[in-house]
N, C-alpha and C. Protein backbone atom coordinates (compact mmCIF):
# COMPACT_ATOMS: atom_id res chain seq x y z
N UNK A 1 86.98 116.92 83.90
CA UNK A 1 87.00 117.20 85.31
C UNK A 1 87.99 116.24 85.98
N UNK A 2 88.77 116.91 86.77
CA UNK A 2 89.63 115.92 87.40
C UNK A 2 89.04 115.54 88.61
N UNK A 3 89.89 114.30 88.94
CA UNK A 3 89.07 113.36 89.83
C UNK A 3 90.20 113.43 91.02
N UNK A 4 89.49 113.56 92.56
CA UNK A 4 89.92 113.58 93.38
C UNK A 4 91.03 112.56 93.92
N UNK A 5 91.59 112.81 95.06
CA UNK A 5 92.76 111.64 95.41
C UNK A 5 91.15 110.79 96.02
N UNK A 6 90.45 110.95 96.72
CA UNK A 6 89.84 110.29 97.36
C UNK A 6 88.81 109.27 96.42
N UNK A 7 88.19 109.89 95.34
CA UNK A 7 87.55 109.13 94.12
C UNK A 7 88.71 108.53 93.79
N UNK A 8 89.87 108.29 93.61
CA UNK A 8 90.60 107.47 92.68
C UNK A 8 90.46 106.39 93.65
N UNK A 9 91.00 106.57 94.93
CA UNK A 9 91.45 105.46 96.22
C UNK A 9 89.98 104.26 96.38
N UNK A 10 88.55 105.33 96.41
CA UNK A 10 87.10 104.58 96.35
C UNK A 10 87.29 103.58 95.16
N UNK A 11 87.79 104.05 93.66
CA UNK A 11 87.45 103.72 92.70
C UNK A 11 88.31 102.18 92.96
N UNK A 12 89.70 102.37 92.95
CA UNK A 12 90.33 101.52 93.41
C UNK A 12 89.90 100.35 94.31
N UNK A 13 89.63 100.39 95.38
CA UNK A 13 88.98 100.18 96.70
C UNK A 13 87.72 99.12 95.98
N UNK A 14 87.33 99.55 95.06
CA UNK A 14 85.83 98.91 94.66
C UNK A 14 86.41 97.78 93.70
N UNK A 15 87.42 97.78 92.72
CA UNK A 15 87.95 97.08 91.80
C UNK A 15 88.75 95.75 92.31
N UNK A 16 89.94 96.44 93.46
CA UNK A 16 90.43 95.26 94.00
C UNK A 16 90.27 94.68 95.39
N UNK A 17 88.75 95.36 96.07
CA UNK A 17 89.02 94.57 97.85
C UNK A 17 88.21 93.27 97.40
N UNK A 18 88.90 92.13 98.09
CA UNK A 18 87.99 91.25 97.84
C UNK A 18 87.75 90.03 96.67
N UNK A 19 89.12 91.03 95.52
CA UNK A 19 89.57 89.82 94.19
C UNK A 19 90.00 88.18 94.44
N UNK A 20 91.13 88.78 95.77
CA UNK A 20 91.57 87.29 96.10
C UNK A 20 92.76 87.22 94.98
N UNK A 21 93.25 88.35 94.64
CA UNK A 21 94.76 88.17 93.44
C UNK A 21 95.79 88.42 94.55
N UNK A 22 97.06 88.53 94.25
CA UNK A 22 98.30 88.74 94.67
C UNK A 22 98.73 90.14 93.87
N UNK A 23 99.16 91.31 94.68
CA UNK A 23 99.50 91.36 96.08
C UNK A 23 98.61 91.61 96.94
N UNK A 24 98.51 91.20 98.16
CA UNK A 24 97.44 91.30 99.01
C UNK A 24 97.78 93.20 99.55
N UNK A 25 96.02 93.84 99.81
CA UNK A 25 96.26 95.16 99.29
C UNK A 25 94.95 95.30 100.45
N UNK A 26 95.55 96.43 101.96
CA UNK A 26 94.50 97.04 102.79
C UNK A 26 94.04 98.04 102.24
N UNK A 27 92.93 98.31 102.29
CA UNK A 27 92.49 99.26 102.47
C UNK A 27 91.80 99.96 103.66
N UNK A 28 91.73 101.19 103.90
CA UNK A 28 90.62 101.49 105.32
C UNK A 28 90.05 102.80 104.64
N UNK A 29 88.79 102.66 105.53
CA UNK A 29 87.96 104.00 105.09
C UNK A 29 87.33 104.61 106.46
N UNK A 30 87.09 105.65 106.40
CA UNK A 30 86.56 106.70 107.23
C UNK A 30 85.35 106.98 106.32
N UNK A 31 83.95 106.93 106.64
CA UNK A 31 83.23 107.29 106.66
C UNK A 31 82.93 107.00 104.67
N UNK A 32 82.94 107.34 104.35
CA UNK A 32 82.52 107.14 102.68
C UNK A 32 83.38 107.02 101.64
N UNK A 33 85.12 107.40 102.38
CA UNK A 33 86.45 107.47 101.77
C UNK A 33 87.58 106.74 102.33
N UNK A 34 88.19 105.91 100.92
CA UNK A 34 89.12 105.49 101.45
C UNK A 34 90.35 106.34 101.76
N UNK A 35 90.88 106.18 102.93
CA UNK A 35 92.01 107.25 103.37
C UNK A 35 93.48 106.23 103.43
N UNK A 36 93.56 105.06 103.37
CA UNK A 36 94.85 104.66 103.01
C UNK A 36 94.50 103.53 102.23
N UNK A 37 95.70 102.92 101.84
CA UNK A 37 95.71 102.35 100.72
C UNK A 37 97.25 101.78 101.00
N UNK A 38 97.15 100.66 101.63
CA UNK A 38 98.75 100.31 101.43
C UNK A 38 99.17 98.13 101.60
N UNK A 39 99.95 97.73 101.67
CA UNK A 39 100.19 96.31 101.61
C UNK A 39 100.96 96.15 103.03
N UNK A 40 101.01 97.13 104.00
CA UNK A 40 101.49 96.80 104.88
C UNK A 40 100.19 96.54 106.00
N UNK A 41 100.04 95.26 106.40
CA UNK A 41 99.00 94.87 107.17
C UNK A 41 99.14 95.48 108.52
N UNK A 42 100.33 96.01 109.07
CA UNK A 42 100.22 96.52 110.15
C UNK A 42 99.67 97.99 110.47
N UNK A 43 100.36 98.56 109.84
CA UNK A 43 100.06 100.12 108.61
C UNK A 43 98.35 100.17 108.79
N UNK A 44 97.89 99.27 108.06
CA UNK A 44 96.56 99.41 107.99
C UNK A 44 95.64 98.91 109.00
N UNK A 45 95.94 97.96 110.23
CA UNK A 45 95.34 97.94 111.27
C UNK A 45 95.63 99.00 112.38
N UNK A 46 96.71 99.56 112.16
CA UNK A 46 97.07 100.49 113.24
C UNK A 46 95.97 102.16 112.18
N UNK A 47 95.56 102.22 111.12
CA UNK A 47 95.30 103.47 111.12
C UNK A 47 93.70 103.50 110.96
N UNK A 48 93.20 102.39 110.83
CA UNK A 48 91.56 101.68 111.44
C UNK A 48 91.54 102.06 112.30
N UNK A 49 92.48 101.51 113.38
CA UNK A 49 92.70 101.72 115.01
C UNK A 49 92.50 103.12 115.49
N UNK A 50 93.25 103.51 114.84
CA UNK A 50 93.35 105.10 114.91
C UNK A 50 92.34 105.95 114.93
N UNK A 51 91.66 105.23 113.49
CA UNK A 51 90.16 106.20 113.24
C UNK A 51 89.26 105.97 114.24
N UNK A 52 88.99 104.70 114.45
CA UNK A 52 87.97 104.42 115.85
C UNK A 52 88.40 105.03 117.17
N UNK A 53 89.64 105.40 117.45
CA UNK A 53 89.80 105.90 118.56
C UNK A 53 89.63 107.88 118.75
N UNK A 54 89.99 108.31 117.36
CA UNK A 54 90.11 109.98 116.99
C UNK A 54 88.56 110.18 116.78
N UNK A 55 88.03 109.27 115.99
CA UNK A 55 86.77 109.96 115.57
C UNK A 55 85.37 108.69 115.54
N UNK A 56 85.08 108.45 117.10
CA UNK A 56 84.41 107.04 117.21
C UNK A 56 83.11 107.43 116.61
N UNK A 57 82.69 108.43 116.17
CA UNK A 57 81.41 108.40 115.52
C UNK A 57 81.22 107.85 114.18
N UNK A 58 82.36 107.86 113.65
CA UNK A 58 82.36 107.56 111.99
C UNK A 58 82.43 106.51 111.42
N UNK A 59 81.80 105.88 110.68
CA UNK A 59 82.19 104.51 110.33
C UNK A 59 83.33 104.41 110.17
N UNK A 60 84.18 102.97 110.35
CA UNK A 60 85.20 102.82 109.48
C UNK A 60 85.16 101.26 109.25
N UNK A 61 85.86 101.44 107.77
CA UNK A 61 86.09 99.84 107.34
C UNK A 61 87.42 99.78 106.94
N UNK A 62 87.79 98.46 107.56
CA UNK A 62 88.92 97.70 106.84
C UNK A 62 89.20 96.42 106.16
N UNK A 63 89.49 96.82 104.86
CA UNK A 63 89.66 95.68 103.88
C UNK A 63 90.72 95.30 103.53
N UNK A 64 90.66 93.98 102.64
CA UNK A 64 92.04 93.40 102.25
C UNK A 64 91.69 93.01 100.73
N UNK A 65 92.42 92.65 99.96
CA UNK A 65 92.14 92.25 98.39
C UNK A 65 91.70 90.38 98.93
N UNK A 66 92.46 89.80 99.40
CA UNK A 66 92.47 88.54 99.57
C UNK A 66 90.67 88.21 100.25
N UNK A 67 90.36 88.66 101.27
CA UNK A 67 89.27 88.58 101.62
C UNK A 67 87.86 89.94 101.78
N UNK A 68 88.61 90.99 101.50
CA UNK A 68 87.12 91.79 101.33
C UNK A 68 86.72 92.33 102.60
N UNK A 69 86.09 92.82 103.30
CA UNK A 69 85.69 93.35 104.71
C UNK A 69 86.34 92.65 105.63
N UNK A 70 87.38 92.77 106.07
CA UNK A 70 87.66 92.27 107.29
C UNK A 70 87.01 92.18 108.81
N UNK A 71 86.59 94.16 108.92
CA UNK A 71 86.08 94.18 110.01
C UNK A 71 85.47 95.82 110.18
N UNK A 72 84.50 95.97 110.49
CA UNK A 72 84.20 97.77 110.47
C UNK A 72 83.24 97.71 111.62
N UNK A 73 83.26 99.15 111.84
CA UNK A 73 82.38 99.84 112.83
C UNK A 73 81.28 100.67 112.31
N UNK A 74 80.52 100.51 112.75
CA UNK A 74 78.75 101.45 112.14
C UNK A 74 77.95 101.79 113.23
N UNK A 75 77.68 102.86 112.99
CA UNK A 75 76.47 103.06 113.91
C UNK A 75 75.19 102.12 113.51
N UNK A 76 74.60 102.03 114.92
CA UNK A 76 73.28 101.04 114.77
C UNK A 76 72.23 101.70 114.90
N UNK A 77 70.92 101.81 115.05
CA UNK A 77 69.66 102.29 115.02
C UNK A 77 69.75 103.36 116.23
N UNK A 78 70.80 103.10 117.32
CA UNK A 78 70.58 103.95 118.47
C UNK A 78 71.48 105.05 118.50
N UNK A 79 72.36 104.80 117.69
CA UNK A 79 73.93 105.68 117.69
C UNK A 79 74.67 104.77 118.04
N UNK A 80 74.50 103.65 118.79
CA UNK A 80 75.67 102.94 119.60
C UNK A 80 76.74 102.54 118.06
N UNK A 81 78.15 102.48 118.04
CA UNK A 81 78.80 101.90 117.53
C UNK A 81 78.94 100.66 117.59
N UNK A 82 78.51 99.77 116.09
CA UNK A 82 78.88 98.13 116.56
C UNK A 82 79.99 97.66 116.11
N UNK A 83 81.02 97.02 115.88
CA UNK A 83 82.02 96.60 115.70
C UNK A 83 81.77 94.94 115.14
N UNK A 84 81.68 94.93 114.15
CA UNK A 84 81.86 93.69 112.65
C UNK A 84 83.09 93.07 112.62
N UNK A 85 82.68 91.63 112.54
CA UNK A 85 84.34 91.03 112.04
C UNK A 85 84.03 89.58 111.57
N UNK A 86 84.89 90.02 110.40
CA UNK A 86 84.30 88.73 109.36
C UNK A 86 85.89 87.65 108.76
N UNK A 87 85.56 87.37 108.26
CA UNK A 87 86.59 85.99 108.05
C UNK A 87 88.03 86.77 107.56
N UNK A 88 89.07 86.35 108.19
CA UNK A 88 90.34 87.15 107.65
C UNK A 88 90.66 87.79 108.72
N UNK A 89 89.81 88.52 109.87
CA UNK A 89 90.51 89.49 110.92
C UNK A 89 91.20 88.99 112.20
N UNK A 90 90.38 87.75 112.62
CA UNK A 90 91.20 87.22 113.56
C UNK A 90 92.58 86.74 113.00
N UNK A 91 92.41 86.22 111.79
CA UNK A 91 94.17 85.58 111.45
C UNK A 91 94.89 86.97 111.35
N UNK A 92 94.74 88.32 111.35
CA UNK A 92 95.35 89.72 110.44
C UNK A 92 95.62 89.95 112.08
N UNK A 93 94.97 90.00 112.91
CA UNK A 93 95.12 90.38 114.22
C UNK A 93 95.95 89.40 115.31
N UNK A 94 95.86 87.92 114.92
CA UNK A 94 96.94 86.82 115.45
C UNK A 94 98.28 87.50 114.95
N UNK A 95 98.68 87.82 113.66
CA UNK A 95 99.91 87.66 112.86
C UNK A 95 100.34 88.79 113.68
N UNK A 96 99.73 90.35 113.99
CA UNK A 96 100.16 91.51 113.91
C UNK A 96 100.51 91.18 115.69
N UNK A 97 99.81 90.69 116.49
CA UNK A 97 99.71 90.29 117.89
C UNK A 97 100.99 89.35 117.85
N UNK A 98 101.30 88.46 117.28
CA UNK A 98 102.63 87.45 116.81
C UNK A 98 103.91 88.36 116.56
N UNK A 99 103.65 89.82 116.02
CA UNK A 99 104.73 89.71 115.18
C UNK A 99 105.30 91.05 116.38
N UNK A 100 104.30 91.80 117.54
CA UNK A 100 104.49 92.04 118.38
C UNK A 100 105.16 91.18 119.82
N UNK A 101 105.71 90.10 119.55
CA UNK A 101 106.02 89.45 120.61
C UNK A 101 107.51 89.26 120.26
């Protein structure tokens, strides 16, 4: 049985977010799938961005190989969306805010 683009990207996604090897490697997911997969840190905060703004019901997470969850959105017990942010996002969001100036 062949395996989907989206099972390969999860499979992926599970092996290297969070190793802490070189090259440092985003990932983001929508809801149960990872939908990109790339080393451009801007790339991958702008299409997080994206998802929370197109489709605010859905989870999304964004990861990095170097540190692992950066930062995601979930629904909470009420529906409300909460917004997570863990070690790695403020420096990913200084650099990208920096590199905009």
């Amino acid at each position: 049985m062949m395996m989907s683009v989206y099972q390969r990207l999860n499979e992926l996604a599970s092996e290297l977010a969070g190793d802490g090897k070189s090259p440092n490697v985003y990932f983001v997911s929508a809801g149960s799938d990872v939908t990109t997969l790339t080393t451009d840190r801007r790339i991958a905060y702008q299409h997080w961005r994206a998802i929370l703004a197109i489709r605010p019901k859905i989870a999304a997470c964004l990861e990095d190989r170097e540190h692992g969850i950066l930062a995601s959105a979930e629904p909470d017990e009420a529906g409300h969306m909460r917004l997570r942010t863990f070690d790695g996002y403020a420096e990913l969001a200084a650099a990208i805010d920096q590199e905009d100036r």
